[in-house]
Each structure stands twice: as structure tokens, then as C-alpha cells.
Protein backbone atom coordinates (compact mmCIF):
# COMPACT_ATOMS: atom_id res chain seq x y z
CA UNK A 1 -30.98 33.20 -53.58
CA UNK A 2 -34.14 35.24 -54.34
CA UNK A 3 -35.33 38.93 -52.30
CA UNK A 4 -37.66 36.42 -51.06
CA UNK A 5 -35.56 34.56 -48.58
CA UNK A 6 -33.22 37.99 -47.95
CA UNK A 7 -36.04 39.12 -45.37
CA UNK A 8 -33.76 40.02 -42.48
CA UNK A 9 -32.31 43.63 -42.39
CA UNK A 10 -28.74 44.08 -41.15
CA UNK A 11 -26.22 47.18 -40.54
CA UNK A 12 -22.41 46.22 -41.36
CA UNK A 13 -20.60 48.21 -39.18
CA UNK A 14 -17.01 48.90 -38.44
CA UNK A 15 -16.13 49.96 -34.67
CA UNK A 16 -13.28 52.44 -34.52
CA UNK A 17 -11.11 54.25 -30.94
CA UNK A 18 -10.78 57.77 -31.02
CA UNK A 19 -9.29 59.85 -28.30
CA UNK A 20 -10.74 62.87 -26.74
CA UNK A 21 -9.21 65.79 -25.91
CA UNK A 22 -8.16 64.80 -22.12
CA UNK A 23 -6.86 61.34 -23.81
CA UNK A 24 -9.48 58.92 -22.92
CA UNK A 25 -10.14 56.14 -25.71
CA UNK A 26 -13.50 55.96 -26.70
CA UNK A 27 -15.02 53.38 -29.34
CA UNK A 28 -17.18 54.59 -32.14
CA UNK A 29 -19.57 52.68 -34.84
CA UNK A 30 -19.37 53.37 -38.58
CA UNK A 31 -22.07 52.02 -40.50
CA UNK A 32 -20.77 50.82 -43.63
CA UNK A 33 -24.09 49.59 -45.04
CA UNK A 34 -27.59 48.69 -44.60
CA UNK A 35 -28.44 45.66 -46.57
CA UNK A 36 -31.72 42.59 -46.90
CA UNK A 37 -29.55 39.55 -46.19
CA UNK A 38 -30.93 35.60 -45.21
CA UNK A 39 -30.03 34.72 -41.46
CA UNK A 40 -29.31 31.01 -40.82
CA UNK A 41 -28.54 30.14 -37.39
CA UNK A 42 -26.33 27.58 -36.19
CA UNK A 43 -28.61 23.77 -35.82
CA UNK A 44 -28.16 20.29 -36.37
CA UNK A 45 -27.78 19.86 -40.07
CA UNK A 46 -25.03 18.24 -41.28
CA UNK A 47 -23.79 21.77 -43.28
CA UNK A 48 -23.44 22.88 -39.62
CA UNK A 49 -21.76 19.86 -38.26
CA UNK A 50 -18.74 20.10 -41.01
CA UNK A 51 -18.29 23.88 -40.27
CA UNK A 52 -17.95 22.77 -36.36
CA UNK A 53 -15.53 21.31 -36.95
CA UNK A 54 -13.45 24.41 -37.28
CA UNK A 55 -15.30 27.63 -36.68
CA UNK A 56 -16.82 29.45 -33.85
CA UNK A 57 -19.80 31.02 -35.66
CA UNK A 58 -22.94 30.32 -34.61
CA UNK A 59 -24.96 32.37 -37.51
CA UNK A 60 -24.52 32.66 -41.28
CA UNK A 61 -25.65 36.00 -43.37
CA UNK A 62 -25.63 35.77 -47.06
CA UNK A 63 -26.25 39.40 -49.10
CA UNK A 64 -25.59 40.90 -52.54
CA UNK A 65 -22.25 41.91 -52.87
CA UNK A 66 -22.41 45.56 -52.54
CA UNK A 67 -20.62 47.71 -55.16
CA UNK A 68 -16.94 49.46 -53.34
CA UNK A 69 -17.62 47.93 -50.07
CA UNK A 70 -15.25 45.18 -49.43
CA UNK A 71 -16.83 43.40 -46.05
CA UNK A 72 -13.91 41.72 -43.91
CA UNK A 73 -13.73 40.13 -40.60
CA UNK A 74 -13.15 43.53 -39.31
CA UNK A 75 -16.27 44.44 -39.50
CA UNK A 76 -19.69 43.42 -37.48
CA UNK A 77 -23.12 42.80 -37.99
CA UNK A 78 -26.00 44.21 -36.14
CA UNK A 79 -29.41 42.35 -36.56
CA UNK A 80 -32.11 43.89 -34.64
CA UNK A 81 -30.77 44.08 -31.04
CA UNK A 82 -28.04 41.15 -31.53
CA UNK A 83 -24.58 42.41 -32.52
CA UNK A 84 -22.16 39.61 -34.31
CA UNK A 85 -18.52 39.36 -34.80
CA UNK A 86 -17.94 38.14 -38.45
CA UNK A 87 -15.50 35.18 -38.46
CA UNK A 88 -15.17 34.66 -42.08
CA UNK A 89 -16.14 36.08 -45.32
CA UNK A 90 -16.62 34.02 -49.07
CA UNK A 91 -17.84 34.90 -52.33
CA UNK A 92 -20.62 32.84 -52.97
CA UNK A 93 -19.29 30.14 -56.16
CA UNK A 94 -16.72 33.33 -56.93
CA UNK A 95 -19.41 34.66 -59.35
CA UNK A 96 -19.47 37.82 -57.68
CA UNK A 97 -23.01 38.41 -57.14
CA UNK A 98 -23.47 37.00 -52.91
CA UNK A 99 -21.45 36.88 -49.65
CA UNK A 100 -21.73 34.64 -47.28
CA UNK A 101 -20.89 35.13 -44.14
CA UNK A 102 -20.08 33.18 -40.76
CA UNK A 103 -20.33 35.27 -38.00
CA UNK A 104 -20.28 34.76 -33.56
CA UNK A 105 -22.91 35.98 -31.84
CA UNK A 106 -21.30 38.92 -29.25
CA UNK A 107 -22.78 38.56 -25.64
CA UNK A 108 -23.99 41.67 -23.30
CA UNK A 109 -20.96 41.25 -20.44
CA UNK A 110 -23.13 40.70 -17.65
CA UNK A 111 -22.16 42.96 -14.71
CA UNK A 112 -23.66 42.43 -10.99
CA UNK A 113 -23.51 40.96 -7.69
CA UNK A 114 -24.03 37.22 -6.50
């Protein structure tokens, strides 16, 4: 993997509730880092058809590990506008050098009326 192909820029972020002072619950998002990373989404290659099989994601990120930050499925990923659940997490051949990562793409709730 070369800086070359790692031309999309992503935020890792990890959404936490806090509670104001009357009680209410309110979620708040922690960026954890900022990182170049290569986006593939989800087509008809037969990579793709074998991880069908058994996972949801519909994009995969791969990035330099980054030095004590341990990414888990936790966490999400926010590309441009497009915020993304992360499904599963692997070091890349266990050399410790890339991540890859499957992620869902979240959708907007859509609220109005018919």
C-alpha cells in the first residue's frame, strides 16, 4: 500500500452519552484520529462476494496503524459527509504496519410525512 492510493481523509471517532445537569442523555463525538486511508466500496468482485457471505459492510478502509490507538468496532468512521459503523477490524498479514477495516455505511433516519 503506497501514500499514493491512501488519498481519502477520514476521522475515527468514538461516540460517547453524557448526562446534563437536569438528567437528559446526550451523545457526544471524540475524535480519536485523523488519518489518509484507501476507501474501497462494496462491488462485484469476487473479494466482495466471499465477504457477503458473512458481513454487513458495504466499505473497506485500510490505514497505517497508528502508534497507542487501538481502533475497535466501537469506534466509527467519518468520510466527508458519510458516517460508517466499523464491523470488523484486522491487521493487515499481522506485520503491524496497516488496518483494514470493514465498515456499514450509517443512514440519515429519514423523518416526514407521506
Amino acid at each position: 500500500m503506497s501514500f499514493g492510493r491512501m488519498n481519502t481523509f477520514i476521522k475515527i471517532i468514538q461516540t460517547s452519552q453524557n448526562k446534563d445537569a437536569a438528567g437528559f442523555s446526550n451523545s457526544a463525538d471524540t475524535i480519536i484520529a485523523e488519518v489518509r486511508a484507501y476507501r474501497e466500496d462494496r462491488h462485484g468482485t469476487k473479494m466482495w462476494a466471499n465477504r457477503a457471505a458473512f458481513s454487513t459492510a458495504t466499505c473497506l478502509f485500510r490505514f497505517r496503524i497508528i502508534p497507542s490507538v487501538t481502533v475497535t468496532d466501537k469506534m466509527e468512521i467519518l468520510c466527508g459527509s458519510e458516517r460508517f459503523r466499523i464491523t470488523s477490524v484486522e491487521d493487515v498479514k499481522n506485520r503491524g504496519m496497516y488496518v483494514e477495516v470493514l465498515a456499514e455505511r450509517l443512514e440519515a433516519s429519514k423523518h416526514g410525512s407521506s
